[in-house]
C-alpha atoms as a PDB file:
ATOM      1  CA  UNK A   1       9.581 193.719  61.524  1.00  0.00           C
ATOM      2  CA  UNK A   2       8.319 194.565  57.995  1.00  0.00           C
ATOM      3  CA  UNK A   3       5.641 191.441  59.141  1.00  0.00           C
ATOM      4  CA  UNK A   4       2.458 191.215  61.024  1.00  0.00           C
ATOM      5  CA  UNK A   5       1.788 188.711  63.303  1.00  0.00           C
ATOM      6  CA  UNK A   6      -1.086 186.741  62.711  1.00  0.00           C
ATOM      7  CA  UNK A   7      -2.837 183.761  63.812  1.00  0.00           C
ATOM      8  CA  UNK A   8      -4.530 180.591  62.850  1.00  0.00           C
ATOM      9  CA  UNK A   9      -6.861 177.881  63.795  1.00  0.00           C
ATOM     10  CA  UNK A  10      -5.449 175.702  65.993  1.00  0.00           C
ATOM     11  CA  UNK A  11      -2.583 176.732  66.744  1.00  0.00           C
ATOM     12  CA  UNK A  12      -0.720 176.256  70.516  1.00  0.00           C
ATOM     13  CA  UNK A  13       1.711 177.890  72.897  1.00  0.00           C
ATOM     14  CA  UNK A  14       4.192 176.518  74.234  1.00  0.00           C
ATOM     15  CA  UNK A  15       6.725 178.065  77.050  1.00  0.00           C
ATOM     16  CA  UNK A  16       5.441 181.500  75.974  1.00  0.00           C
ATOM     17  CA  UNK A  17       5.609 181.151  72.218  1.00  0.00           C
ATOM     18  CA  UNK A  18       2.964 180.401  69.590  1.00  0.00           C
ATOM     19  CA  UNK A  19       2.924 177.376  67.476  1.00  0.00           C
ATOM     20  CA  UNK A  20       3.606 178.514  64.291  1.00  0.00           C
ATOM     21  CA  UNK A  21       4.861 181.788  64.024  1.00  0.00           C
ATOM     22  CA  UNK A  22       2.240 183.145  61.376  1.00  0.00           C
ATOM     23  CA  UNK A  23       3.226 186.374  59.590  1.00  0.00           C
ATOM     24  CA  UNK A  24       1.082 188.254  57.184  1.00  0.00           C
ATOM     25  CA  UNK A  25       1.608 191.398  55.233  1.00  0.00           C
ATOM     26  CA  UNK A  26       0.504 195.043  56.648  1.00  0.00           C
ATOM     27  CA  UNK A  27      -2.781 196.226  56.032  1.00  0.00           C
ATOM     28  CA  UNK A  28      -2.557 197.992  52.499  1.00  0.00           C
ATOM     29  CA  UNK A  29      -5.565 199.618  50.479  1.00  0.00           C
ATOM     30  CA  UNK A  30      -7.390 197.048  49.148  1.00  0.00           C
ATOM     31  CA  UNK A  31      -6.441 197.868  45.416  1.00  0.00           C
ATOM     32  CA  UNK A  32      -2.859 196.932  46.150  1.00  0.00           C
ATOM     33  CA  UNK A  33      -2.349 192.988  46.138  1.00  0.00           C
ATOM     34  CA  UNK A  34       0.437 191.651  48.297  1.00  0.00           C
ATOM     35  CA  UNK A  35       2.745 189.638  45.608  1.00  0.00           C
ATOM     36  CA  UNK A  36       5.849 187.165  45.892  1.00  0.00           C
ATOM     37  CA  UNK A  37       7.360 190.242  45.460  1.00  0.00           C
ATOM     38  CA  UNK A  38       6.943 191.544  48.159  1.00  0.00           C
ATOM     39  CA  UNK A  39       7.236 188.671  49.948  1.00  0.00           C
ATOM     40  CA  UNK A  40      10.010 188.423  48.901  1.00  0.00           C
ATOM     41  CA  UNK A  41      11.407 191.626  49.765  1.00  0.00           C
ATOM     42  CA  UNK A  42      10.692 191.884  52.984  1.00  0.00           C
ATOM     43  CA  UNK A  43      12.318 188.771  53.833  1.00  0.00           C
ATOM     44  CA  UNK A  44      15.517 190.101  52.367  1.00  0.00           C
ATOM     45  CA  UNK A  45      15.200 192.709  54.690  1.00  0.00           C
ATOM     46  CA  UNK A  46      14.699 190.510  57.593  1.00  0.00           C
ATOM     47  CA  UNK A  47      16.813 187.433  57.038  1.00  0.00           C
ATOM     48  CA  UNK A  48      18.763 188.078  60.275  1.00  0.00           C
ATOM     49  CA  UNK A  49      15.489 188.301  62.403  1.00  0.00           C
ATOM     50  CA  UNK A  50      13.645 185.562  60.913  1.00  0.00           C
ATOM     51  CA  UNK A  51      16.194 182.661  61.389  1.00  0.00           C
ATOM     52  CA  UNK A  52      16.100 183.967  64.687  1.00  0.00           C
ATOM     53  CA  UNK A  53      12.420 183.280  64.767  1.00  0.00           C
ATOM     54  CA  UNK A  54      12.426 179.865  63.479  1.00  0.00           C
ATOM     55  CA  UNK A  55      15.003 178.681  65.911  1.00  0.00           C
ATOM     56  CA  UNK A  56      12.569 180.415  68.877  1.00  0.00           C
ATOM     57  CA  UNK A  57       9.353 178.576  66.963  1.00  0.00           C
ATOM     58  CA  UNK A  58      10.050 176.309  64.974  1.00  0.00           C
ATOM     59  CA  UNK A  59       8.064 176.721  62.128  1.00  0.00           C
ATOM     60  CA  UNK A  60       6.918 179.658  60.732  1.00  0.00           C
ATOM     61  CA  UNK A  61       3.631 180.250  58.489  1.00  0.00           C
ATOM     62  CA  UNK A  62       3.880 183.118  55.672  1.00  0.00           C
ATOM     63  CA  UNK A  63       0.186 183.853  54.442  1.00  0.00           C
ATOM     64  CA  UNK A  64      -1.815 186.029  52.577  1.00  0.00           C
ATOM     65  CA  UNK A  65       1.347 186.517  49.660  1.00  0.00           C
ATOM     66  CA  UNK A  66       0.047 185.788  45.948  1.00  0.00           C
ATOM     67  CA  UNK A  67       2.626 183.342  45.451  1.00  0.00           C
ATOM     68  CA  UNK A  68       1.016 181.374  42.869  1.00  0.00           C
ATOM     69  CA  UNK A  69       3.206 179.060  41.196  1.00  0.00           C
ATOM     70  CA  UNK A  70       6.524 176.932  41.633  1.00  0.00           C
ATOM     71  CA  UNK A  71       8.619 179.288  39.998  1.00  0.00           C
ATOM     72  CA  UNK A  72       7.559 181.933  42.444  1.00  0.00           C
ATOM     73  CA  UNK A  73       8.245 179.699  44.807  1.00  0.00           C
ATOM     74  CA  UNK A  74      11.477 179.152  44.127  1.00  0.00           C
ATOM     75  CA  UNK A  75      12.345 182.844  43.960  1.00  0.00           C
ATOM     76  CA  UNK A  76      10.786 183.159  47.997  1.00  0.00           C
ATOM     77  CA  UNK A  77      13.025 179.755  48.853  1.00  0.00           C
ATOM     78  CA  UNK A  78      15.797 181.827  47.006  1.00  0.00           C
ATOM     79  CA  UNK A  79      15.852 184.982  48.903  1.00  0.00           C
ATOM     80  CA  UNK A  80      16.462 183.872  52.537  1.00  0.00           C
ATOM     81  CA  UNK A  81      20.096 182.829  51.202  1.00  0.00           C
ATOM     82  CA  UNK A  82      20.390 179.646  52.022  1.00  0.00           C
ATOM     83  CA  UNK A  83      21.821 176.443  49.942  1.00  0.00           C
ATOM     84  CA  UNK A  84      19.602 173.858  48.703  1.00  0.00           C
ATOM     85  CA  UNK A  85      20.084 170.074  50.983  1.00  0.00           C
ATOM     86  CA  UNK A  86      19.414 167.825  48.091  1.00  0.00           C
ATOM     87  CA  UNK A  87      16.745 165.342  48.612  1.00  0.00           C
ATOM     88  CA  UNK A  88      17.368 161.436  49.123  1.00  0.00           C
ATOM     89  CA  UNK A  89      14.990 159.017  50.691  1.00  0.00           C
ATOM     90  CA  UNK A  90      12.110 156.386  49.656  1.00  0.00           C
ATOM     91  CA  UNK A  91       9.396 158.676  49.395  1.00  0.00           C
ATOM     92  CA  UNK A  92       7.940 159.429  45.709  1.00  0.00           C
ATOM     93  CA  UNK A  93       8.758 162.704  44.740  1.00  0.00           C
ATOM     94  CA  UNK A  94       9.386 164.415  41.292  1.00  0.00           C
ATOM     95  CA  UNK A  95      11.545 167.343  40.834  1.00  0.00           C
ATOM     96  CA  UNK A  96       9.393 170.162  39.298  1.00  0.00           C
ATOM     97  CA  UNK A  97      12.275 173.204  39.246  1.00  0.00           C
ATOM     98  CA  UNK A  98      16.045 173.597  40.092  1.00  0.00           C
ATOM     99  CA  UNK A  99      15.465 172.836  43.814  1.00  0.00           C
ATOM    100  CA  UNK A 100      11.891 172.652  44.138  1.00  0.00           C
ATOM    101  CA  UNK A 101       9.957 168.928  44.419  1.00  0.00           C
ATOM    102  CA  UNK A 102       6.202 167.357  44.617  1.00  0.00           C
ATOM    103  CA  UNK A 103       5.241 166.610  47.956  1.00  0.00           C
ATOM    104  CA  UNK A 104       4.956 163.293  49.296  1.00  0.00           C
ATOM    105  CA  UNK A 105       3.278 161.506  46.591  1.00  0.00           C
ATOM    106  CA  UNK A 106       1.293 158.534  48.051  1.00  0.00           C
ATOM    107  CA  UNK A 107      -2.363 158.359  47.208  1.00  0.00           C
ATOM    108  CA  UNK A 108      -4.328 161.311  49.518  1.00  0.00           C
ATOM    109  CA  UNK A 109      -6.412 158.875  51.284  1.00  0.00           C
ATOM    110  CA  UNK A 110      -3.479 157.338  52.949  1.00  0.00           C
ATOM    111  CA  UNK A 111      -2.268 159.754  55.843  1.00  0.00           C
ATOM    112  CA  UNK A 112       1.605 160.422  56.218  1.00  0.00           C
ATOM    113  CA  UNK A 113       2.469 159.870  60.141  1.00  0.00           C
ATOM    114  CA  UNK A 114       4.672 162.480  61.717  1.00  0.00           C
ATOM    115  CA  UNK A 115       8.154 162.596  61.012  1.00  0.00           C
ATOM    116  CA  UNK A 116      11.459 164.173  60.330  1.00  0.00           C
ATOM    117  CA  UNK A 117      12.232 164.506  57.096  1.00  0.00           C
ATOM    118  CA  UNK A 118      15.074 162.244  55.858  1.00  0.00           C
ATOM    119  CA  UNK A 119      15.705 161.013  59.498  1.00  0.00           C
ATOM    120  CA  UNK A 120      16.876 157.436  57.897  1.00  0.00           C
ATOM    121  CA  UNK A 121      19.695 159.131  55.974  1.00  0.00           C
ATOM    122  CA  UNK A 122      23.007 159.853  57.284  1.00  0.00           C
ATOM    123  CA  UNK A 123      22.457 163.294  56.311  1.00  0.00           C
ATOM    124  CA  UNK A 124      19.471 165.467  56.638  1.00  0.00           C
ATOM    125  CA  UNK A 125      17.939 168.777  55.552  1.00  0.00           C
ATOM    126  CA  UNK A 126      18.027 171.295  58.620  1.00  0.00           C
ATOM    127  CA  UNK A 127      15.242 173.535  57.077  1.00  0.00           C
ATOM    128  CA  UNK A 128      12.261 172.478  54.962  1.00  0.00           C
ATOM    129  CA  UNK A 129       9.828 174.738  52.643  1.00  0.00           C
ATOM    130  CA  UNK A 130       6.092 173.694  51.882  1.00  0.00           C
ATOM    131  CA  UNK A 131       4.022 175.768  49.453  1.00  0.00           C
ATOM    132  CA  UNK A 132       0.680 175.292  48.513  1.00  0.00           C
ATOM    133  CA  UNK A 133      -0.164 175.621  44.831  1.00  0.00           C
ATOM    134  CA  UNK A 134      -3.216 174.270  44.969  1.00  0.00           C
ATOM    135  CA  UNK A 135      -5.349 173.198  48.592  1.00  0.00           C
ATOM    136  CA  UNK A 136      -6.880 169.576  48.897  1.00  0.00           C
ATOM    137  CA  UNK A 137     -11.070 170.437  48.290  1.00  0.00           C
ATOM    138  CA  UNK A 138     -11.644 168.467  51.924  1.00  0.00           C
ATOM    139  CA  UNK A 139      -8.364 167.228  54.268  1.00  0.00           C
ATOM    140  CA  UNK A 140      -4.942 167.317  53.177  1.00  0.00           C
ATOM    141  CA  UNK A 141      -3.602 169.204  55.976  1.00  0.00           C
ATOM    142  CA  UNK A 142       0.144 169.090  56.475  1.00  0.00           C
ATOM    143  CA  UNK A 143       0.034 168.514  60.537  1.00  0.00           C
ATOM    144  CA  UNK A 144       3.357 169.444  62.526  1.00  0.00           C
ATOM    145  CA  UNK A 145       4.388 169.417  66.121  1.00  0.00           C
ATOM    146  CA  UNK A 146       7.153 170.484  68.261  1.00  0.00           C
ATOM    147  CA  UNK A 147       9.658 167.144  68.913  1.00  0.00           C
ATOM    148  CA  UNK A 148      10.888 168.714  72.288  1.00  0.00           C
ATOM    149  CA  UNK A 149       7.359 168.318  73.467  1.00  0.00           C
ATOM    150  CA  UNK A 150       7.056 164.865  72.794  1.00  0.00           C
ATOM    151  CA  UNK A 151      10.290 164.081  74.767  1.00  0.00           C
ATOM    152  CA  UNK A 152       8.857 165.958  77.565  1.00  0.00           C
ATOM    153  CA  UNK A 153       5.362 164.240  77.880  1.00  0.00           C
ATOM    154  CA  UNK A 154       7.086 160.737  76.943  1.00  0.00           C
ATOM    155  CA  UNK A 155       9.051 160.882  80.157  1.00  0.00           C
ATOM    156  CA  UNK A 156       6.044 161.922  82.004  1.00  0.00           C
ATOM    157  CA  UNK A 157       4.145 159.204  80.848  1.00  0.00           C
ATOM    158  CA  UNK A 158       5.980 155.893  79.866  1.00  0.00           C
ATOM    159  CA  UNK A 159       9.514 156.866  81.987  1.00  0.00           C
ATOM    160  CA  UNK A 160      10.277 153.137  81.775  1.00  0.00           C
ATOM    161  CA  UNK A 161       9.905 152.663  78.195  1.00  0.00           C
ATOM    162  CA  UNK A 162      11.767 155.685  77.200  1.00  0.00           C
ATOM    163  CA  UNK A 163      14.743 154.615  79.490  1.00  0.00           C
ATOM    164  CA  UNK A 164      14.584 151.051  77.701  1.00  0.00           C
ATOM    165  CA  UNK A 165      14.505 152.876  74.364  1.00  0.00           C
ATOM    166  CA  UNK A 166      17.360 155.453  74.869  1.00  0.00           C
ATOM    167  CA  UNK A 167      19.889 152.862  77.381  1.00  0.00           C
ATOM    168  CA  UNK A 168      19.202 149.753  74.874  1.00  0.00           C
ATOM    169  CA  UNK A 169      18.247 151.395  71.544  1.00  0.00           C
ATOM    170  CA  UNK A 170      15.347 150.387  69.380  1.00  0.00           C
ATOM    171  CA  UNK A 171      15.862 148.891  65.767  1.00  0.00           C
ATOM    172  CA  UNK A 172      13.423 149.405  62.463  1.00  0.00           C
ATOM    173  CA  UNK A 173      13.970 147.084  59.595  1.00  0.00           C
ATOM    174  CA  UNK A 174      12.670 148.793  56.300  1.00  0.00           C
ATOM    175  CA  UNK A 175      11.077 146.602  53.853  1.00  0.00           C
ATOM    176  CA  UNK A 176      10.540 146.782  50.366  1.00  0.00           C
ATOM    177  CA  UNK A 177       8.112 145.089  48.612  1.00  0.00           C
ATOM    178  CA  UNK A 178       8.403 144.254  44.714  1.00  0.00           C
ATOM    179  CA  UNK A 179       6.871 146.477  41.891  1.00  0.00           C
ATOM    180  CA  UNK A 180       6.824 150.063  41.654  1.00  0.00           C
ATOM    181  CA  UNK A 181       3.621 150.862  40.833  1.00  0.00           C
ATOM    182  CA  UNK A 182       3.103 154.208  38.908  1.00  0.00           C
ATOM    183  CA  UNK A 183       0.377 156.262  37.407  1.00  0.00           C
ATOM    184  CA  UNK A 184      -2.837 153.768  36.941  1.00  0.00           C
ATOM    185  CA  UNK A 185      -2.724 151.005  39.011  1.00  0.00           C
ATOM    186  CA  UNK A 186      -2.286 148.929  35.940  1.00  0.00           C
ATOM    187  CA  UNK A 187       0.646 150.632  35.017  1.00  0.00           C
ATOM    188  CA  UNK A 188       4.490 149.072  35.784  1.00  0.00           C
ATOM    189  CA  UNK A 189       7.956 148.095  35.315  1.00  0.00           C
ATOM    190  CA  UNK A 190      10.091 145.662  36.273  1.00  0.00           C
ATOM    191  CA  UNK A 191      11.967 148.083  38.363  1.00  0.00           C
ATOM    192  CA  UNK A 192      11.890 146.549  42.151  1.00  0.00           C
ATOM    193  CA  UNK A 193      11.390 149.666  44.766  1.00  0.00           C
ATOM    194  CA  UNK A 194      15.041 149.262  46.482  1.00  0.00           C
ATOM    195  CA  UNK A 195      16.339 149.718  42.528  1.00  0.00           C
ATOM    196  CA  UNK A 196      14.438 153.195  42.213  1.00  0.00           C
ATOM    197  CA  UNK A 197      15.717 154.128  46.154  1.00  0.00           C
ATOM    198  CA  UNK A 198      18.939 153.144  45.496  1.00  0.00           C
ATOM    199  CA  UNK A 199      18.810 154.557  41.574  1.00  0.00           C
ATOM    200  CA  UNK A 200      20.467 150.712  40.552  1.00  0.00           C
ATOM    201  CA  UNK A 201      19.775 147.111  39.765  1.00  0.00           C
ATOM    202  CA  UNK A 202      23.139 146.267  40.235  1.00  0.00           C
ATOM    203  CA  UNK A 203      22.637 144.646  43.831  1.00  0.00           C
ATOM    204  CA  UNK A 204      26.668 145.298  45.028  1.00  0.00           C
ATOM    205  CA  UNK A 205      26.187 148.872  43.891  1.00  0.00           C
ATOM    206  CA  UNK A 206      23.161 148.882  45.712  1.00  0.00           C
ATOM    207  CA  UNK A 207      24.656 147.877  49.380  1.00  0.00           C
ATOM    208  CA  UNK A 208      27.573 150.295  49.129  1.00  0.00           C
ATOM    209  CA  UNK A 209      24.628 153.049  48.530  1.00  0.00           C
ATOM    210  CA  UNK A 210      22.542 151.899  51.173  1.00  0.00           C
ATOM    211  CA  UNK A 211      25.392 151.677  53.687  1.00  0.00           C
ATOM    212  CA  UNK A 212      27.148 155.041  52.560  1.00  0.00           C
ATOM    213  CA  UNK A 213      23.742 157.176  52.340  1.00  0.00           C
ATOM    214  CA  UNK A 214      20.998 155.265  54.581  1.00  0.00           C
ATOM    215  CA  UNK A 215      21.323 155.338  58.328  1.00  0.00           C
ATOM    216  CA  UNK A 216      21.062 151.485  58.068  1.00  0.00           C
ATOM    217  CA  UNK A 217      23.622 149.108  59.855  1.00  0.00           C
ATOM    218  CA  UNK A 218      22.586 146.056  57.376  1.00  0.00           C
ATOM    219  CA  UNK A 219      21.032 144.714  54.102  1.00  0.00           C
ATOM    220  CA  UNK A 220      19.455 142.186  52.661  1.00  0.00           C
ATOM    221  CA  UNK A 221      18.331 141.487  49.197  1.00  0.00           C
ATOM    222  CA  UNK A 222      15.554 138.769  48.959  1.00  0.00           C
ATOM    223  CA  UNK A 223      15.039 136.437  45.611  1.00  0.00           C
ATOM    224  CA  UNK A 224      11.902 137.576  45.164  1.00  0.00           C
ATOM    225  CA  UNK A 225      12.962 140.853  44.467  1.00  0.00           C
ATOM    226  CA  UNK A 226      12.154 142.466  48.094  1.00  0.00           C
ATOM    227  CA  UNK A 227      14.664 143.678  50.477  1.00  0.00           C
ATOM    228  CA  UNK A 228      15.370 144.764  53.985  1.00  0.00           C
ATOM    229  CA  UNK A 229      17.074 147.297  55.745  1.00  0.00           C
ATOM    230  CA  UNK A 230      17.959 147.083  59.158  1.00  0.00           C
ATOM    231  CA  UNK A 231      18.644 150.208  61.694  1.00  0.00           C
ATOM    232  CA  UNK A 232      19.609 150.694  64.954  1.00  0.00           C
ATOM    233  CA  UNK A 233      20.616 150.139  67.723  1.00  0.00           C
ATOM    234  CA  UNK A 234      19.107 153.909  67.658  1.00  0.00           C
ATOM    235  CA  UNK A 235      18.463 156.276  70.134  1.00  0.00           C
ATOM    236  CA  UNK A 236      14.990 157.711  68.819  1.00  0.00           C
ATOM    237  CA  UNK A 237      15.807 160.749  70.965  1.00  0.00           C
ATOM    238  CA  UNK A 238      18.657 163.199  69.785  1.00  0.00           C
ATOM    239  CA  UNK A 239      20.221 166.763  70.437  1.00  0.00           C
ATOM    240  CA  UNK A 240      20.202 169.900  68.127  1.00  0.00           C
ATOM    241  CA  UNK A 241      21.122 173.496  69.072  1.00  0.00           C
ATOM    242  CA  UNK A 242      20.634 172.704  72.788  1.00  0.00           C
ATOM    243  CA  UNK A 243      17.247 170.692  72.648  1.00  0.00           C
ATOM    244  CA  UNK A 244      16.437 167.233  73.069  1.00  0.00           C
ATOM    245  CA  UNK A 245      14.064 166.117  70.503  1.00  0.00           C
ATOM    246  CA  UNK A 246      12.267 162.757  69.550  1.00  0.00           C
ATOM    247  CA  UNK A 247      13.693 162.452  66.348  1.00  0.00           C
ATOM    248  CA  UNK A 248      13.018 158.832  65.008  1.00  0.00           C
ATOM    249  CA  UNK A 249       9.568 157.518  65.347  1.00  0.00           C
ATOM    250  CA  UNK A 250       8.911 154.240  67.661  1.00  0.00           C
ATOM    251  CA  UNK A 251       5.530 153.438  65.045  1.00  0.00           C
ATOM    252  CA  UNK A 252       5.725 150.743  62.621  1.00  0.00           C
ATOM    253  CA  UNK A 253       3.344 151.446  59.426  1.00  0.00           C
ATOM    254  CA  UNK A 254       2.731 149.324  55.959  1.00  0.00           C
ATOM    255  CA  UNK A 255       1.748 150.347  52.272  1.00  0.00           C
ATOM    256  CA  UNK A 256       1.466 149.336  48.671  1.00  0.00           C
ATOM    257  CA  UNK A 257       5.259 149.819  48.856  1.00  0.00           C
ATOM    258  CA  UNK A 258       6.599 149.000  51.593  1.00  0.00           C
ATOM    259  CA  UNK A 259       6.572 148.586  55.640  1.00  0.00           C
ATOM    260  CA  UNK A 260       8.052 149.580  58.601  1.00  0.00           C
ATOM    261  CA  UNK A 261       8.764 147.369  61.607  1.00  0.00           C
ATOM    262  CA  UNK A 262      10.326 148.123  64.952  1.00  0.00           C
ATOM    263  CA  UNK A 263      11.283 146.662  68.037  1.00  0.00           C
ATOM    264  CA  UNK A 264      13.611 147.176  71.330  1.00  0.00           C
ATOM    265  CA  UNK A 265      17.143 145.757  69.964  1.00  0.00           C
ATOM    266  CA  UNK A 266      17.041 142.893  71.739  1.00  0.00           C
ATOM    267  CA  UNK A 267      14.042 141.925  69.545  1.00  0.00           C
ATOM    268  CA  UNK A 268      11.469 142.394  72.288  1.00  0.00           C
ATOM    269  CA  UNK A 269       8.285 144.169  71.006  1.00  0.00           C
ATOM    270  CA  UNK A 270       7.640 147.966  72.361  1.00  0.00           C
ATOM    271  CA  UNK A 271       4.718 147.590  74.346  1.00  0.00           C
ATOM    272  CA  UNK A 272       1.304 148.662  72.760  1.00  0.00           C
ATOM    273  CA  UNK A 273       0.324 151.034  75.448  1.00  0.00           C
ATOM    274  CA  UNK A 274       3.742 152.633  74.553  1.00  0.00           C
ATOM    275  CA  UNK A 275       3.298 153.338  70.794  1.00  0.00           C
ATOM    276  CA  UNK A 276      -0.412 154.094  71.413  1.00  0.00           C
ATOM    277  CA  UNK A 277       0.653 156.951  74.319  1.00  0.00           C
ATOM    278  CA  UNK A 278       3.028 158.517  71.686  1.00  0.00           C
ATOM    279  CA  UNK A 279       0.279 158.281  68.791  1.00  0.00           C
ATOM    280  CA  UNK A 280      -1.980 160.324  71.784  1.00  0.00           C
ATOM    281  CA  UNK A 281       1.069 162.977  72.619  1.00  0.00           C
ATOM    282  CA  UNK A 282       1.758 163.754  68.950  1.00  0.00           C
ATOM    283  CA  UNK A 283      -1.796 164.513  68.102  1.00  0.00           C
ATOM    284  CA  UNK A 284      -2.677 166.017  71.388  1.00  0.00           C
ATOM    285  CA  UNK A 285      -0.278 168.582  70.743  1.00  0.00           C
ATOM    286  CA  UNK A 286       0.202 168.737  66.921  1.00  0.00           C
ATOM    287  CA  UNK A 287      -1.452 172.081  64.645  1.00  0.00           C
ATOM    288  CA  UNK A 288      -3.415 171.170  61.575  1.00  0.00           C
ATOM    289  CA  UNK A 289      -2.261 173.575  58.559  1.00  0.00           C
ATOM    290  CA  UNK A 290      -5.559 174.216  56.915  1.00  0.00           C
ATOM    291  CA  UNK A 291      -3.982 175.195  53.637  1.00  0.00           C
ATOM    292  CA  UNK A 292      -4.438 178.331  51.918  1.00  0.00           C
ATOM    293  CA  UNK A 293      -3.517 179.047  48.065  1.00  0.00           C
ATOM    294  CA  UNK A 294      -0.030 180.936  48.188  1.00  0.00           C
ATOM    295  CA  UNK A 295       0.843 179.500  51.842  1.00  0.00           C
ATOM    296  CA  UNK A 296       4.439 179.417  52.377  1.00  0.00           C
ATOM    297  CA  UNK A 297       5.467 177.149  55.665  1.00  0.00           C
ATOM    298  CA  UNK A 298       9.022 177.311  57.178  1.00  0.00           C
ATOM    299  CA  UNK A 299      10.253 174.300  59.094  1.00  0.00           C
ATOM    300  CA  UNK A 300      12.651 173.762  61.352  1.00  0.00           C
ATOM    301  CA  UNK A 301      13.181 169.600  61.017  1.00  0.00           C
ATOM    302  CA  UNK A 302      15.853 169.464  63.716  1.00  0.00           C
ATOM    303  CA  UNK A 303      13.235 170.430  66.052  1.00  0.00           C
ATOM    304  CA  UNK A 304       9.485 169.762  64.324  1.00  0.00           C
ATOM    305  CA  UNK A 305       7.866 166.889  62.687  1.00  0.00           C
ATOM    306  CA  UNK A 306       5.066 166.626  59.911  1.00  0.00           C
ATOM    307  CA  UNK A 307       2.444 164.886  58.887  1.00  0.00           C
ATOM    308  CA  UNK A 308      -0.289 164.576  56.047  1.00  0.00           C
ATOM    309  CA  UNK A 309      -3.544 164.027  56.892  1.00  0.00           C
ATOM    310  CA  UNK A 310      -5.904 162.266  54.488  1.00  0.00           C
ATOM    311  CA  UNK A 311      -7.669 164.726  52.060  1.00  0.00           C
ATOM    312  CA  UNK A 312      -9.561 164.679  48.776  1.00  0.00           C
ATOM    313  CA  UNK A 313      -8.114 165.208  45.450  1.00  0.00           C
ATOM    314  CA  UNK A 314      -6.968 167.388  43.618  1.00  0.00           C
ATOM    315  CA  UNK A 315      -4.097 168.613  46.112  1.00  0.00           C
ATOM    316  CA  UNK A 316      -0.722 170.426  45.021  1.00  0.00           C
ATOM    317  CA  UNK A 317       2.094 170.804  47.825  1.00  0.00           C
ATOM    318  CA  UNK A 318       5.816 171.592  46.905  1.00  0.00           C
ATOM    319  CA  UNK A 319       8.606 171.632  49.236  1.00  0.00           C
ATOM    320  CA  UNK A 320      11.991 172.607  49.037  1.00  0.00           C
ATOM    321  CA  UNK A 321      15.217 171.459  51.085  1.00  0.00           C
ATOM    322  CA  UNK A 322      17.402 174.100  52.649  1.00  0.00           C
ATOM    323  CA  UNK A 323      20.755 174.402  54.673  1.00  0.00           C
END
């Protein structure tokens, strides 16, 4: 491979393979800077091999490349031939190029549990791209972890609850709270946070969106401008190329914005000693991604989540969606 393997804090091994994949250039004389260029070259060369890795993996960090802005960013996302999986979802993100977006906008000192990306929408990207541009001072690490893992120590650990949870379903009502808050916290519009999800006002319009794009089974528009979207029955465990992964999370979470709540379908609360085992499994097995200027980060999102952890400002991630 036109790649050297490298290695990074943290990271684990699981059945045999590391966790990332990290790849750096060859040694070159020191006068001779590694560019997106290059980068970009020698993935070209080895498109075949490294979609191989990433399936084997799962994620895959590229490091020590001067990638230093979005547009070079783009051009790396570009070369590995693959179509961009436009974004949808109720996270705050702003497109900065043709197919390149902020990261996860919510305010650094809240932290981002693990997820799949997009896993409430009927369709979702296969392959995600994170770049640094610019690394948080202190924190701000993107976390990730391998989903097939979690489904193992689950069933080693709460057996009965994951039978419940895969033979009954769970369900996780999404709700919306009122204004959209933007820039300072002073600053808004009358624009309700299901409107800017749903890009309407026009609450008809706004079901027949919700129904056609979101994974949700029902919704609900309140008078007081909040609304509610109900999922499930789900399975929170599903199948991609051969693995069994945990793919939809069994945590509930709140913010400025809006909350999450779940609970077995039959309404029953998931036991606390449940959620708290899975909050232990994902971060006993999780890697931190200390971030590095010019860090490019494959993910496979069929078979890894990611988090953010909290961090200081100022901190500039991109990602791009991929096929």
């Amino acid at each position: 491979m036109e790649f050297v393997k490298g290695s990074i804090g943290g990271e684990k091994e699981f059945n045999g393979k590391v966790f990332p994949l990290t790849l750096v250039p060859p040694q070159r004389n020191d006068m001779m800077k590694n560019s997106w260029k290059d980068l970009v070259e020698k993935v070209k060369k080895e498109k075949e091999k490294l979609s191989e890795c990433l399936s084997d993996y799962g994620a895959i960090l590229f490091r020590g490349f001067k990638v230093e802005s979005g547009e070079e960013f783009e051009k790396v996302v570009e070369s590995f031939g693959w179509d961009e999986f436009p974004y949808e979802g109720a996270a705050d993100r702003n497109k900065v190029a043709s197919r390149i977006y902020t990261a996860n906008e919510a305010p650094l000192h809240v932290f981002i549990n693990f997820h799949h990306e997009m896993a409430l929408i009927r369709k979702f990207a296969p392959k995600i791209f994170f770049y640094c541009l610019e690394p948080a001072p202190e924190g701000g690490e993107t976390a990730i972890v391998r989903s097939d893992v979690i489904v193992e120590e689950m069933e080693k650990k709460v057996p009965e609850v994951v039978e419940k949870l895969t033979g009954e379903g769970f369900k996780f009502v999404l709700h919306t709270k009122v204004p959209y808050k933007h820039g300072n916290d002073d600053d808004s519009d009358d624009t309700t946070v299901w409107q800017r999800m749903l890009k309407t006002k026009d609450k008809l319009e706004a079901q027949k969106r919700a129904l056609e794009t979101l994974a949700c089974n029902a919704v609900k528009f309140n008078e007081d401008g909040t609304a509610e979207f109900t999922y499930g029955p789900m399975n929170p465990i599903k199948e991609f190329n051969g693995k069994r992964v945990w793919f939809n999370t069994i945590l509930g979470y709140q913010t400025s914005e809006r909350d999450g709540r779940v609970a077995f379908t039959d309404g029953t609360s998931i036991p606390t000693a449940a959620t708290d085992t899975y909050s232990a499994v994902l971060e006993a097995n999780c890697v931190d991604i200390k971030w590095l200027k010019g860090d490019v980060l494959l993910v496979d999102n069929l078979a890894v989540q990611h988090a953010r952890r909290v961090g200081k400002p100022p901190r500039s991630v991109l990602v791009s969606l991929c096929i």
